[in-house]
Protein backbone atom coordinates (compact mmCIF):
# COMPACT_ATOMS: atom_id res chain seq x y z
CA UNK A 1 0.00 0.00 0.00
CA UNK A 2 1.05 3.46 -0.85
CA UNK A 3 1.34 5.98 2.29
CA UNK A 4 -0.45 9.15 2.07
CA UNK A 5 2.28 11.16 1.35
CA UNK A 6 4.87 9.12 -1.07
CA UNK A 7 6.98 12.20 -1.95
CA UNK A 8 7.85 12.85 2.08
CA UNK A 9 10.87 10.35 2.41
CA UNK A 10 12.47 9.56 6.20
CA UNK A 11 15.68 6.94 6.33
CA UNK A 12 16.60 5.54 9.57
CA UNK A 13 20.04 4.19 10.69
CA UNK A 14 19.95 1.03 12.28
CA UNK A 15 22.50 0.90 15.13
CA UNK A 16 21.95 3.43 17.79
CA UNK A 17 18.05 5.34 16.30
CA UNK A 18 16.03 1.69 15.34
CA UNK A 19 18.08 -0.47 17.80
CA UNK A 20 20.72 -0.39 20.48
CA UNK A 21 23.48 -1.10 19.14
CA UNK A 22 23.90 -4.40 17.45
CA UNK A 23 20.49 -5.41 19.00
CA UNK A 24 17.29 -6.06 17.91
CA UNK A 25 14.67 -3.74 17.12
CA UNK A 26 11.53 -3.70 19.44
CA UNK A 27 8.58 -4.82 18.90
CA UNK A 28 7.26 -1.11 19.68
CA UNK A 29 9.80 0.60 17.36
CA UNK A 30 9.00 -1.81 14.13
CA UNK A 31 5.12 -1.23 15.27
CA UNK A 32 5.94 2.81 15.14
CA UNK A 33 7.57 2.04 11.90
CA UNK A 34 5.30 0.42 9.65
CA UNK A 35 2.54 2.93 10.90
CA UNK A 36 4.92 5.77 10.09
CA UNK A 37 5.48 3.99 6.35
CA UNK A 38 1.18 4.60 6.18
CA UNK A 39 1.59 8.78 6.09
CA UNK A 40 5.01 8.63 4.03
CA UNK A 41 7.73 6.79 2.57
CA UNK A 42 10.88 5.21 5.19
CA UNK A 43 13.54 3.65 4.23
CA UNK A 44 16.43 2.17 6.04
CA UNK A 45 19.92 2.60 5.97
CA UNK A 46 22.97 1.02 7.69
CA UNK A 47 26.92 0.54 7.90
CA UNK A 48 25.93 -3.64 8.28
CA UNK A 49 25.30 -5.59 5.43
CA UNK A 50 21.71 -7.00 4.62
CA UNK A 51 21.87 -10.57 6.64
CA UNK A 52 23.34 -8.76 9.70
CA UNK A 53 20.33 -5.98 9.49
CA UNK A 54 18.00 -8.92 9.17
CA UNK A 55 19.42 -10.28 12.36
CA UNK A 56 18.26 -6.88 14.04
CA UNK A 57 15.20 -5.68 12.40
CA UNK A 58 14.01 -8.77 10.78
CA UNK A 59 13.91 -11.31 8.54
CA UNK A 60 13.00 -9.66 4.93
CA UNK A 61 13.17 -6.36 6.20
CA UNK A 62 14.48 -4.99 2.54
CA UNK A 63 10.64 -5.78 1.57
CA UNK A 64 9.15 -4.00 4.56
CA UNK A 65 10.12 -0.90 3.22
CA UNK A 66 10.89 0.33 -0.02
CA UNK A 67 14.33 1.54 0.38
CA UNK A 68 16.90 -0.31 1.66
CA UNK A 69 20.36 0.87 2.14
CA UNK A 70 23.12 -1.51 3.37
CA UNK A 71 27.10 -1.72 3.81
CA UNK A 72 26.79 2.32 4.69
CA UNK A 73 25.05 2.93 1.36
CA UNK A 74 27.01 0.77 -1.40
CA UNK A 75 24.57 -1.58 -1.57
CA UNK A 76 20.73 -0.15 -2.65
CA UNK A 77 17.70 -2.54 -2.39
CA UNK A 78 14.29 -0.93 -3.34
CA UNK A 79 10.87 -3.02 -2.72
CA UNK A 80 13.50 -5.86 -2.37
CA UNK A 81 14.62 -6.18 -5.08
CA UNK A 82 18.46 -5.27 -5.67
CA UNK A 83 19.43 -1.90 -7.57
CA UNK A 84 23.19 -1.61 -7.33
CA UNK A 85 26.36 -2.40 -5.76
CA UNK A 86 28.65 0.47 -5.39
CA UNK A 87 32.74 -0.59 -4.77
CA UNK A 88 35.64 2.21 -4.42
CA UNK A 89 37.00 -0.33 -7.43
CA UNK A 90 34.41 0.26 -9.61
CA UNK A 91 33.79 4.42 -8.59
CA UNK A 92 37.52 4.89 -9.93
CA UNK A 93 38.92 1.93 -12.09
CA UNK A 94 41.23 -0.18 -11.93
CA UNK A 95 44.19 2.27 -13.17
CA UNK A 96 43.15 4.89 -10.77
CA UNK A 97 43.22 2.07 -7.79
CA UNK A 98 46.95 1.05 -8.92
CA UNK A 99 47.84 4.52 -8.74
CA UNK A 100 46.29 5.01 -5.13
CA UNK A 101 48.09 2.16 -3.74
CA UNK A 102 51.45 2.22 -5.85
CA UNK A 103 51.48 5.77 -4.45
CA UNK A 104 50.69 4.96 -1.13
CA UNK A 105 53.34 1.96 -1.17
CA UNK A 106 56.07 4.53 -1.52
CA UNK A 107 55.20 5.91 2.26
């Protein structure tokens, strides 16, 4: 179902704002949650990858919400479904990576 307000986006970090750290969401947080994602859209977002945020907030919890943003943001997810995979390797090529580490090998 749509929320009322689709255009209003709000992305929550896992660790420390859904959860304690490395814990598990609440039952009263996930219920606040999906009854937010009724008035607008909410999306998550984390520094863990997907399994490790399904540890804390759920099993399937990329299909909960739309937006889904894992391994702090390389790794985008929307309605579950995966929509890229962002690496420093592929941002620069492979010539500009030699060049960062050959250069960094001489310090």
């Amino acid at each position: 179902m749509a929320p009322a307000n689709p255009r209003i986006i709000a992305l929550f970090d896992v660790d420390g704002t859904l959860t304690i750290p490395r814990g598990e969401v609440t039952p009263d947080m996930m219920q606040f949650m999906k009854s937010l994602s009724e008035k607008i859209t909410v999306g998550i977002v984390g520094g863990s990858d997907l399994p490790k945020q399904e540890e804390q907030l759920g099993e399937g919890i990329a299909k909960v919400f739309p937006y889904n943003f894992s391994q702090n943001g390389l790794v985008a997810y929307k309605n579950g479904e995966l929509q890229e995979i962002q690496t420093i390797a592929k941002f620069l090529g492979e010539d500009n990576i030699k060049k960062v580490v050959n250069w960094t090998l001489k310090y």
